[in-house]
C-alpha atoms as a PDB file:
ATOM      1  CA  UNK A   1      -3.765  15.601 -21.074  1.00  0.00           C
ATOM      2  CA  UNK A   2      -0.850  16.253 -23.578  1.00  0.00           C
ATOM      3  CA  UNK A   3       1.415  16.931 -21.567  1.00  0.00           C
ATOM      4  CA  UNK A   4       0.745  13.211 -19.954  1.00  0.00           C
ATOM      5  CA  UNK A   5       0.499  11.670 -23.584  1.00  0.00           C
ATOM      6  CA  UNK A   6       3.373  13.294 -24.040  1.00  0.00           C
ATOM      7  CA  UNK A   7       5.008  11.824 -21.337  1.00  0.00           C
ATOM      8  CA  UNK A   8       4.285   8.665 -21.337  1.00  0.00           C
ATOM      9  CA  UNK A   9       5.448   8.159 -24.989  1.00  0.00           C
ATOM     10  CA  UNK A  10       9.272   9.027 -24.026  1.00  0.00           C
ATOM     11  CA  UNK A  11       8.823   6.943 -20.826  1.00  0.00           C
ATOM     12  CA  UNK A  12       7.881   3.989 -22.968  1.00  0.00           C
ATOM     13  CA  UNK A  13      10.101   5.176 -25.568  1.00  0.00           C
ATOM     14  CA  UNK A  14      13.232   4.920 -23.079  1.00  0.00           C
ATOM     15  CA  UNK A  15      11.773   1.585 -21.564  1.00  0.00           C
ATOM     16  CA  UNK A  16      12.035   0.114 -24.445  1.00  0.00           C
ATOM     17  CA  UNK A  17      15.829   1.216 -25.542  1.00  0.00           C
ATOM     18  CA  UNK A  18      16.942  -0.019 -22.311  1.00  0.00           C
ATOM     19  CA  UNK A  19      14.589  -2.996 -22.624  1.00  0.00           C
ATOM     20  CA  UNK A  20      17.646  -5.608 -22.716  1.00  0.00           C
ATOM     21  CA  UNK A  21      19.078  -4.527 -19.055  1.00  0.00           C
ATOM     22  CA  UNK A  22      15.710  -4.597 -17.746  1.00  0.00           C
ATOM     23  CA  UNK A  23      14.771  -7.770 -14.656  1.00  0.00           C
ATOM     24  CA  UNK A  24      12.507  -8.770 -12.418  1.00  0.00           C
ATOM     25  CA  UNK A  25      11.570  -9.655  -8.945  1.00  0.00           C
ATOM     26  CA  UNK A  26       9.888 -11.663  -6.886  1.00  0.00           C
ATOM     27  CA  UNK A  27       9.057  -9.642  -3.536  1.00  0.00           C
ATOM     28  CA  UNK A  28       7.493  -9.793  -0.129  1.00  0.00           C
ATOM     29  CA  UNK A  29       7.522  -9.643   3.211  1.00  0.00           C
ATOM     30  CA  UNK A  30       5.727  -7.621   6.558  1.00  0.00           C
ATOM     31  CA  UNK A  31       3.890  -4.945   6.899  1.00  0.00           C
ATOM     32  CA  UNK A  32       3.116  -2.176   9.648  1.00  0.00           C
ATOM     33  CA  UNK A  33      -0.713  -1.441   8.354  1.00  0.00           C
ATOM     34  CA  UNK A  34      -2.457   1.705  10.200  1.00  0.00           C
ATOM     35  CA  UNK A  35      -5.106   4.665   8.963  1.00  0.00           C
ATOM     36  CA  UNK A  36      -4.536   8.360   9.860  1.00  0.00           C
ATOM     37  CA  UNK A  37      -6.694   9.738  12.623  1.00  0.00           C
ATOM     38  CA  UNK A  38      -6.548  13.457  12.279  1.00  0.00           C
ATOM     39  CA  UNK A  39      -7.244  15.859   9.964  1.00  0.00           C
ATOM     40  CA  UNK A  40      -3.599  16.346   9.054  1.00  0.00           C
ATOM     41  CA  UNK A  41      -2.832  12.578   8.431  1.00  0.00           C
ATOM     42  CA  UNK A  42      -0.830  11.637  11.669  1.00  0.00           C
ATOM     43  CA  UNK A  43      -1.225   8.112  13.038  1.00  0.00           C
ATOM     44  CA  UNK A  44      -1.951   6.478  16.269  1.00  0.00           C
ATOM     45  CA  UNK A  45       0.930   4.090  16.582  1.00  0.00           C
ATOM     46  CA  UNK A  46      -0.444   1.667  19.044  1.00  0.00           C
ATOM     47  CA  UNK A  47      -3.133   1.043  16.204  1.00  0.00           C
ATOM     48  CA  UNK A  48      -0.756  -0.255  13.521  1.00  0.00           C
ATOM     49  CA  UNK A  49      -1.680  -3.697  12.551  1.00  0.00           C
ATOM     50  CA  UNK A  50       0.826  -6.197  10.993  1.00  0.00           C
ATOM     51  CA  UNK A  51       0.073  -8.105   7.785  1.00  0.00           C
ATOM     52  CA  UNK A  52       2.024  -9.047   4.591  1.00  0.00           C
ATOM     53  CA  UNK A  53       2.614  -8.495   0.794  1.00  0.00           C
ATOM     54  CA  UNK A  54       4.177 -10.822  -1.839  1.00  0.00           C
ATOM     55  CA  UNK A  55       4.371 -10.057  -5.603  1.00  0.00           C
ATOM     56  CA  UNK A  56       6.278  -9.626  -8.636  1.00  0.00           C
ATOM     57  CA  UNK A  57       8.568  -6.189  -9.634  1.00  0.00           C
ATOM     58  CA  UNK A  58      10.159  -5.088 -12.475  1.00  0.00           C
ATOM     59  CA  UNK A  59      13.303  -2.760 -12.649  1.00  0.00           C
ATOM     60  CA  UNK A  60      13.246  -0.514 -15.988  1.00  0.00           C
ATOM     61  CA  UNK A  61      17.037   0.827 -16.125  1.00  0.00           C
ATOM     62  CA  UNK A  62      16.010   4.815 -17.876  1.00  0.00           C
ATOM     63  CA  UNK A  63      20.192   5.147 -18.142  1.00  0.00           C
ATOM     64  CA  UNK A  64      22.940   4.692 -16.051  1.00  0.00           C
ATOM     65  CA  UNK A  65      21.254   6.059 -12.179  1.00  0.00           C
ATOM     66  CA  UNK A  66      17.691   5.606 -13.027  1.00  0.00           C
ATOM     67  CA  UNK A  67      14.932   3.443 -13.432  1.00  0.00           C
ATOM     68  CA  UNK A  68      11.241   2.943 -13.476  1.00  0.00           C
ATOM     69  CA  UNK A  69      10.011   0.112 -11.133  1.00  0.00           C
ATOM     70  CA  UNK A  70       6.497  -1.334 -11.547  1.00  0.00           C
ATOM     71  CA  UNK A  71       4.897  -4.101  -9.509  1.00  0.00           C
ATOM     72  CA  UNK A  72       2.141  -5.655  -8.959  1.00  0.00           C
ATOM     73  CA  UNK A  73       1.546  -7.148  -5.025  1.00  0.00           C
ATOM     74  CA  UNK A  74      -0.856  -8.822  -3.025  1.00  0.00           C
ATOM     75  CA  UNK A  75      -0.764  -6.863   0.488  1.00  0.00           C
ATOM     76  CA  UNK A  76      -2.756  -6.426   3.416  1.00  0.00           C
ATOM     77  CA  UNK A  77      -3.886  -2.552   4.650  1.00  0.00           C
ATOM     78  CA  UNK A  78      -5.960  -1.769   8.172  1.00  0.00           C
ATOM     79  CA  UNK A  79      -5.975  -0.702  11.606  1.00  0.00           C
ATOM     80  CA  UNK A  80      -6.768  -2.195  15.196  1.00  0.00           C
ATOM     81  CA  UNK A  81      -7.759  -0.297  18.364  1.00  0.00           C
ATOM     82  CA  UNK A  82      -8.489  -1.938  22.036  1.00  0.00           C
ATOM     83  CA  UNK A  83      -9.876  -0.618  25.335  1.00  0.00           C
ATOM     84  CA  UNK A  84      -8.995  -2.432  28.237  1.00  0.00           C
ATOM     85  CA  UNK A  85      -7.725  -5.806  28.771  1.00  0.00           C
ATOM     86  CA  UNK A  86      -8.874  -9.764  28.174  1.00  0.00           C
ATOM     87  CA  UNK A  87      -8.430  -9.631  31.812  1.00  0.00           C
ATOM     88  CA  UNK A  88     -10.614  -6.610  32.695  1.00  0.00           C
ATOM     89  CA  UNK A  89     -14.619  -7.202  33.412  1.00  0.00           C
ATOM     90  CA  UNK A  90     -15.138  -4.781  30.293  1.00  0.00           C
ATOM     91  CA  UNK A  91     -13.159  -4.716  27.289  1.00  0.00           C
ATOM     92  CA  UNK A  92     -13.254  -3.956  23.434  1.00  0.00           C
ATOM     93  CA  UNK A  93     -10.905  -4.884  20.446  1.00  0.00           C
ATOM     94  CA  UNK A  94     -11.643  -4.813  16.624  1.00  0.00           C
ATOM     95  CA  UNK A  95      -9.427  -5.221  13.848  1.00  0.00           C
ATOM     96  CA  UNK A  96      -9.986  -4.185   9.865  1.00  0.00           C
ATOM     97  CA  UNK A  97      -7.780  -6.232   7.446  1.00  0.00           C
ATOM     98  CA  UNK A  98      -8.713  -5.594   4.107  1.00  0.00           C
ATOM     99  CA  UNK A  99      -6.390  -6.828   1.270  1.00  0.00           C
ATOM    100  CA  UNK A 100      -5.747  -5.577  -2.136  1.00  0.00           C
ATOM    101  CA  UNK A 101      -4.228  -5.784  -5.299  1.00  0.00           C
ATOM    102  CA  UNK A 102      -1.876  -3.400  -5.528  1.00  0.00           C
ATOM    103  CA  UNK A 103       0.305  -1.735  -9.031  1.00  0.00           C
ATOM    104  CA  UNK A 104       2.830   0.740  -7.721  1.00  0.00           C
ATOM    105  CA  UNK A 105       4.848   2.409 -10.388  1.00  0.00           C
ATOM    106  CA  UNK A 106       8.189   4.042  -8.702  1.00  0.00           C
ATOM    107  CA  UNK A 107      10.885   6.321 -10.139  1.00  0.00           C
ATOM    108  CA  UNK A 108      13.860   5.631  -8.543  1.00  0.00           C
ATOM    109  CA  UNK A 109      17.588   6.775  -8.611  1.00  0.00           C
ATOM    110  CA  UNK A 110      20.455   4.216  -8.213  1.00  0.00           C
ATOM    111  CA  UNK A 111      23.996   4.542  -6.686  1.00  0.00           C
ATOM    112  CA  UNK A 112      26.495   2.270  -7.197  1.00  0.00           C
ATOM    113  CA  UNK A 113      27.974   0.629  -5.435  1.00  0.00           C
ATOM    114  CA  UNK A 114      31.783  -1.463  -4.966  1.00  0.00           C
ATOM    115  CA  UNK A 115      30.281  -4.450  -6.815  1.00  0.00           C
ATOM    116  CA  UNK A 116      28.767  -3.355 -10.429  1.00  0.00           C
ATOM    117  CA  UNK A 117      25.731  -5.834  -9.687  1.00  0.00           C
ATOM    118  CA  UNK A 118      24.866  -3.931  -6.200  1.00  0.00           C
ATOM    119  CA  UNK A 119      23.434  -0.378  -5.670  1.00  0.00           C
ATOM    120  CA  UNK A 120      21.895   2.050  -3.622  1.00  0.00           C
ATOM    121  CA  UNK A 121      18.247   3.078  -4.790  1.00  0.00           C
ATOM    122  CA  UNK A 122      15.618   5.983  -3.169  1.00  0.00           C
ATOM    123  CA  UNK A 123      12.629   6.710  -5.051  1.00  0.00           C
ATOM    124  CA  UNK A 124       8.604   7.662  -5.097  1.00  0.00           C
ATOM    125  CA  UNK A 125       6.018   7.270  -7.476  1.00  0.00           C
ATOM    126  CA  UNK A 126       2.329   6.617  -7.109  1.00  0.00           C
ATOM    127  CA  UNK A 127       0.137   3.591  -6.659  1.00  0.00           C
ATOM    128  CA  UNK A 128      -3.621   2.547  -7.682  1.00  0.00           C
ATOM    129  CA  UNK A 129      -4.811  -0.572  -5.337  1.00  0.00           C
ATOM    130  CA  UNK A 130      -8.537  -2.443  -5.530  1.00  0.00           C
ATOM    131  CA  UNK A 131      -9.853  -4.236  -2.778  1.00  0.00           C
ATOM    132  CA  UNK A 132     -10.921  -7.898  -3.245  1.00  0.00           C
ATOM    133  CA  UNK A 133     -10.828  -9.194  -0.080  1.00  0.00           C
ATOM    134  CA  UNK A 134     -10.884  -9.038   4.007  1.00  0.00           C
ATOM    135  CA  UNK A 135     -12.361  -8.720   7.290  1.00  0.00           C
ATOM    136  CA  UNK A 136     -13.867  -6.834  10.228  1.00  0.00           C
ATOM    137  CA  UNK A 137     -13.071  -8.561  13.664  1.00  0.00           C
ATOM    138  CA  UNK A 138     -14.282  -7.625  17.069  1.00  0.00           C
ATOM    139  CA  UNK A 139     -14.148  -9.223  20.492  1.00  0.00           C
ATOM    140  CA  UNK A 140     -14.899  -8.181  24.200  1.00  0.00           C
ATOM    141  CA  UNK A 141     -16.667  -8.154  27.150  1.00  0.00           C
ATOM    142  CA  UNK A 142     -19.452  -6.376  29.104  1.00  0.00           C
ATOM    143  CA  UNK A 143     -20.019  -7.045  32.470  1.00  0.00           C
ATOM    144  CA  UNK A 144     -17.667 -10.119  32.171  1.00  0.00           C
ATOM    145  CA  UNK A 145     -20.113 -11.094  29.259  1.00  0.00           C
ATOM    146  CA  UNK A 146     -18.053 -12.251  25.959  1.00  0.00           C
ATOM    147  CA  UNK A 147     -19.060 -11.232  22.435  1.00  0.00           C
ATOM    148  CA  UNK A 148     -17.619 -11.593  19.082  1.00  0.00           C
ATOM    149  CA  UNK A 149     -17.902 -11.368  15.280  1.00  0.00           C
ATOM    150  CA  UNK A 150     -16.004 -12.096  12.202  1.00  0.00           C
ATOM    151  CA  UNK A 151     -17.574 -10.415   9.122  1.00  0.00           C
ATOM    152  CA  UNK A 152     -16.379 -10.012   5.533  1.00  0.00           C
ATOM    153  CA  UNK A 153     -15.238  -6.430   4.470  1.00  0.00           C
ATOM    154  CA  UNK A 154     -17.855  -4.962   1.934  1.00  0.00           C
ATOM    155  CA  UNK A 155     -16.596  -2.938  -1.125  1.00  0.00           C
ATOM    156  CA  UNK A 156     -18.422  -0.047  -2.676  1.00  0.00           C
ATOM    157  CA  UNK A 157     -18.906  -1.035  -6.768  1.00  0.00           C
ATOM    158  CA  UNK A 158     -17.695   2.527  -7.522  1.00  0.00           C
ATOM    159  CA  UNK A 159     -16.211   3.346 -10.800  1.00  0.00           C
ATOM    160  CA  UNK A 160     -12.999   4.935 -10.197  1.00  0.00           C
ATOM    161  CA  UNK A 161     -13.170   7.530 -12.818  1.00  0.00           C
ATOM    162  CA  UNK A 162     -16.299   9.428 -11.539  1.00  0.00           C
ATOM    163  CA  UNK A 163     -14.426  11.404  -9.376  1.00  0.00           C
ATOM    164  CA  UNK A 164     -17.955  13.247  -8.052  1.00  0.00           C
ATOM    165  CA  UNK A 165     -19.936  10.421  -7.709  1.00  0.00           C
ATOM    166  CA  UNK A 166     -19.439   7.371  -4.812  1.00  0.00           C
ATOM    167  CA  UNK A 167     -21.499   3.928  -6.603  1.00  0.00           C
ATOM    168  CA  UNK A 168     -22.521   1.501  -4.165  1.00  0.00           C
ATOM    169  CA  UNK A 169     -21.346   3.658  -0.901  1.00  0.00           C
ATOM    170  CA  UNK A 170     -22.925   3.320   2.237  1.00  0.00           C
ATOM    171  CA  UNK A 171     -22.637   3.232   5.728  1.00  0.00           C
ATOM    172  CA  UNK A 172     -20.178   0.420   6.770  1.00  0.00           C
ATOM    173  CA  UNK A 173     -19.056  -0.043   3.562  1.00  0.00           C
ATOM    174  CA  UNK A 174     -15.562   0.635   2.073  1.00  0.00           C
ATOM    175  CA  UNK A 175     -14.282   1.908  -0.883  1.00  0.00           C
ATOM    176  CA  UNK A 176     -12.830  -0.377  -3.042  1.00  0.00           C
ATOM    177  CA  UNK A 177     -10.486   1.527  -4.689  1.00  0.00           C
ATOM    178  CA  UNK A 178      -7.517   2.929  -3.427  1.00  0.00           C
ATOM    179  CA  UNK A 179      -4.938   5.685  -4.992  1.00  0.00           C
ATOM    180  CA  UNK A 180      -1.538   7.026  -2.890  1.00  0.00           C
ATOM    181  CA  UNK A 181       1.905   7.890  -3.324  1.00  0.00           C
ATOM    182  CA  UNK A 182       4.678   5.782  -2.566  1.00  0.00           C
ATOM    183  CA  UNK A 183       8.274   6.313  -1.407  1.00  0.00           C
ATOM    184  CA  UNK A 184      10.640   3.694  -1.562  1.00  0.00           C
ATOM    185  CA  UNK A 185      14.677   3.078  -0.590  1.00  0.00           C
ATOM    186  CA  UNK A 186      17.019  -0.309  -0.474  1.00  0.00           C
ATOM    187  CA  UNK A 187      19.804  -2.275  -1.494  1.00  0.00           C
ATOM    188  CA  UNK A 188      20.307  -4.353  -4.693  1.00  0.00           C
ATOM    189  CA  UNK A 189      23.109  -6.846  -3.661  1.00  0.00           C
ATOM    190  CA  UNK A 190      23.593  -9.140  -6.690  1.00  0.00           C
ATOM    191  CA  UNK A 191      20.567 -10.319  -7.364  1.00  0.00           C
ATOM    192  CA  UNK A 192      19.136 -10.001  -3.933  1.00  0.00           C
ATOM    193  CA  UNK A 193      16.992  -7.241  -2.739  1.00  0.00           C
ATOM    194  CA  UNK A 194      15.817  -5.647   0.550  1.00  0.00           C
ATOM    195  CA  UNK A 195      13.843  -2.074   0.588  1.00  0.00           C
ATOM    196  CA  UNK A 196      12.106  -0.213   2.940  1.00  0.00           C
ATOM    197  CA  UNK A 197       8.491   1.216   1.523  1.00  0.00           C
ATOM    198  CA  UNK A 198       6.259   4.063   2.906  1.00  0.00           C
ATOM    199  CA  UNK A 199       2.314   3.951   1.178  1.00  0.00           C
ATOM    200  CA  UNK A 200       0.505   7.500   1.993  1.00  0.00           C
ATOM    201  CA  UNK A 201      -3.020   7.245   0.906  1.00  0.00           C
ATOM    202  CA  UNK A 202      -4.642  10.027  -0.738  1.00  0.00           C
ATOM    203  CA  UNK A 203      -8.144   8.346  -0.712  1.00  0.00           C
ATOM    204  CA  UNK A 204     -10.592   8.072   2.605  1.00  0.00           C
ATOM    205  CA  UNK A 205     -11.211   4.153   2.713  1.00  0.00           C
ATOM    206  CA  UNK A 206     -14.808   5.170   3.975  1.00  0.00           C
ATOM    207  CA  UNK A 207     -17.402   4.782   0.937  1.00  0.00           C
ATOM    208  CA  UNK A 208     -19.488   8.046   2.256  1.00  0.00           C
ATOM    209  CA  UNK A 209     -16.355  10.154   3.202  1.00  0.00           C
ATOM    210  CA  UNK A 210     -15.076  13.074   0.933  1.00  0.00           C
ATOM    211  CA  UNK A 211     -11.417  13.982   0.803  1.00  0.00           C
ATOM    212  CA  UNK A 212     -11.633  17.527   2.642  1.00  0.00           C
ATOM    213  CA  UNK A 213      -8.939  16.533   4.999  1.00  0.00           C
ATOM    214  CA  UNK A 214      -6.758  13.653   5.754  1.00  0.00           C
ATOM    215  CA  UNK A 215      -8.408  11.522   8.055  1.00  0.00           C
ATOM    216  CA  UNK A 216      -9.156   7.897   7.849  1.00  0.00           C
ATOM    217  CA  UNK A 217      -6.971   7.360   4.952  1.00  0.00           C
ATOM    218  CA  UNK A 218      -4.492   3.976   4.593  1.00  0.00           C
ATOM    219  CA  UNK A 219      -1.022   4.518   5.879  1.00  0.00           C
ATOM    220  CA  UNK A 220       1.805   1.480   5.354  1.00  0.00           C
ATOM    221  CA  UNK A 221       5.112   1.097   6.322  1.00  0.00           C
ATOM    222  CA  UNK A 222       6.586  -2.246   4.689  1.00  0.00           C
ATOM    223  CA  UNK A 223       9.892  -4.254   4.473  1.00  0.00           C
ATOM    224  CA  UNK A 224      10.607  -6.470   1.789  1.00  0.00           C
ATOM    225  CA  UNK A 225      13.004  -8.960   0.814  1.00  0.00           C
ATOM    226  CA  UNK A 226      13.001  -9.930  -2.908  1.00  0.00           C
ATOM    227  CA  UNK A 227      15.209 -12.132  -5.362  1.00  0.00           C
ATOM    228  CA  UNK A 228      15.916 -12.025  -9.024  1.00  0.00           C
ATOM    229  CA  UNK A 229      14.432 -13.867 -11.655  1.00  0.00           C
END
């Protein structure tokens, strides 16, 4: 706990002395949304489900190749899986979009480049994210009999800091919050931004699941476009 105090003090002292170089961003764009599906965290591609962020980022220059970039975004998580086709006298497809409010917090390194307003930047850092919103869609057919259903995504009320204890889980039910890593990469291109972002959840986004391995836990891939303020 020190050492984190500790920490934290020269970050914010070194935010602060570089305070006047410091901007912001407005950011968003598409995401590639899926959850792992085995117990070593790889994906099932043909499940990936497309949705969206927009939000504000800052860029915290640390010295002359490094700085801390916060954010807070609006963005949309999930999966989707079908069997069969429309077509087909028996078929299945369900989606899970949940959305979330999202504060990543990356360190990232910066490369000049020809123009002194553009640069190369790679980074990681982690993120914290609480649902608020979403929903649970199926459709299909039995027999050549249609059903379908469009219900709201429930949230455990857990309290994030009782790390032993799951508030409000239950079957069906998701946890509401939501703790990964991040790694990020781009190009700043005066005043204009584009990035590439990779999210790799560390917590399973079922309310009654424990972390022993890495299964059902959010994966995203996003692209962003963002411009300065």
């Amino acid at each position: 706990m020190k050492t984190f105090v500790f920490t934290l003090t020269v970050l914010l002292f070194a935010i602060g002395s570089y305070a006047q170089e410091s901007s912001a961003y407005i950011k968003g764009g598409f995401n590639l949304a899926n959850v792992s599906v085995t117990s070593d965290g790889r994906i099932d591609d043909a499940k990936s489900l497309p949705s969206f962020h927009i939000g504000l980022m800052g860029d915290l220059p640390l010295g002359r190749i490094l700085a801390v970039q916060p954010g807070i975004f609006f963005t949309g998580k999930g999966t989707k899986s079908q069997s069969g086709q429309p077509t087909d006298a028996t078929y299945f497809k369900a989606s899970s979009n949940p959305y979330y409010i999202e504060l990543p917090l990356n360190l990232v390194v910066k490369l000049p480049l020809a123009s002194k307003s553009s640069s190369l930047f790679f980074g990681a850092g982690p993120y914290a994210a609480i649902g608020i919103a979403g929903s649970n869609k199926t459709e299909g057919k039995i027999y050549s009999v249609a059903y379908s259903s469009n219900d709201k995504i429930q949230f455990s009320n857990d309290d994030p800091t009782t790390f032993n204890e799951q508030e409000g889980a239950g079957f069906g039910i998701m946890r509401r919050f939501d703790f990964g890593l991040n790694g990020t990469a781009g190009l700043e291109l005066n005043g204009l931004l584009l990035s590439v972002n990779y999210g790799y959840g560390l917590t399973k986004i079922n309310s009654v699941e424990k972390n022993a391995d890495d299964r059902n836990k959010h994966r995203v891939l996003s692209f962003s476009i963002g411009f300065k303020l």
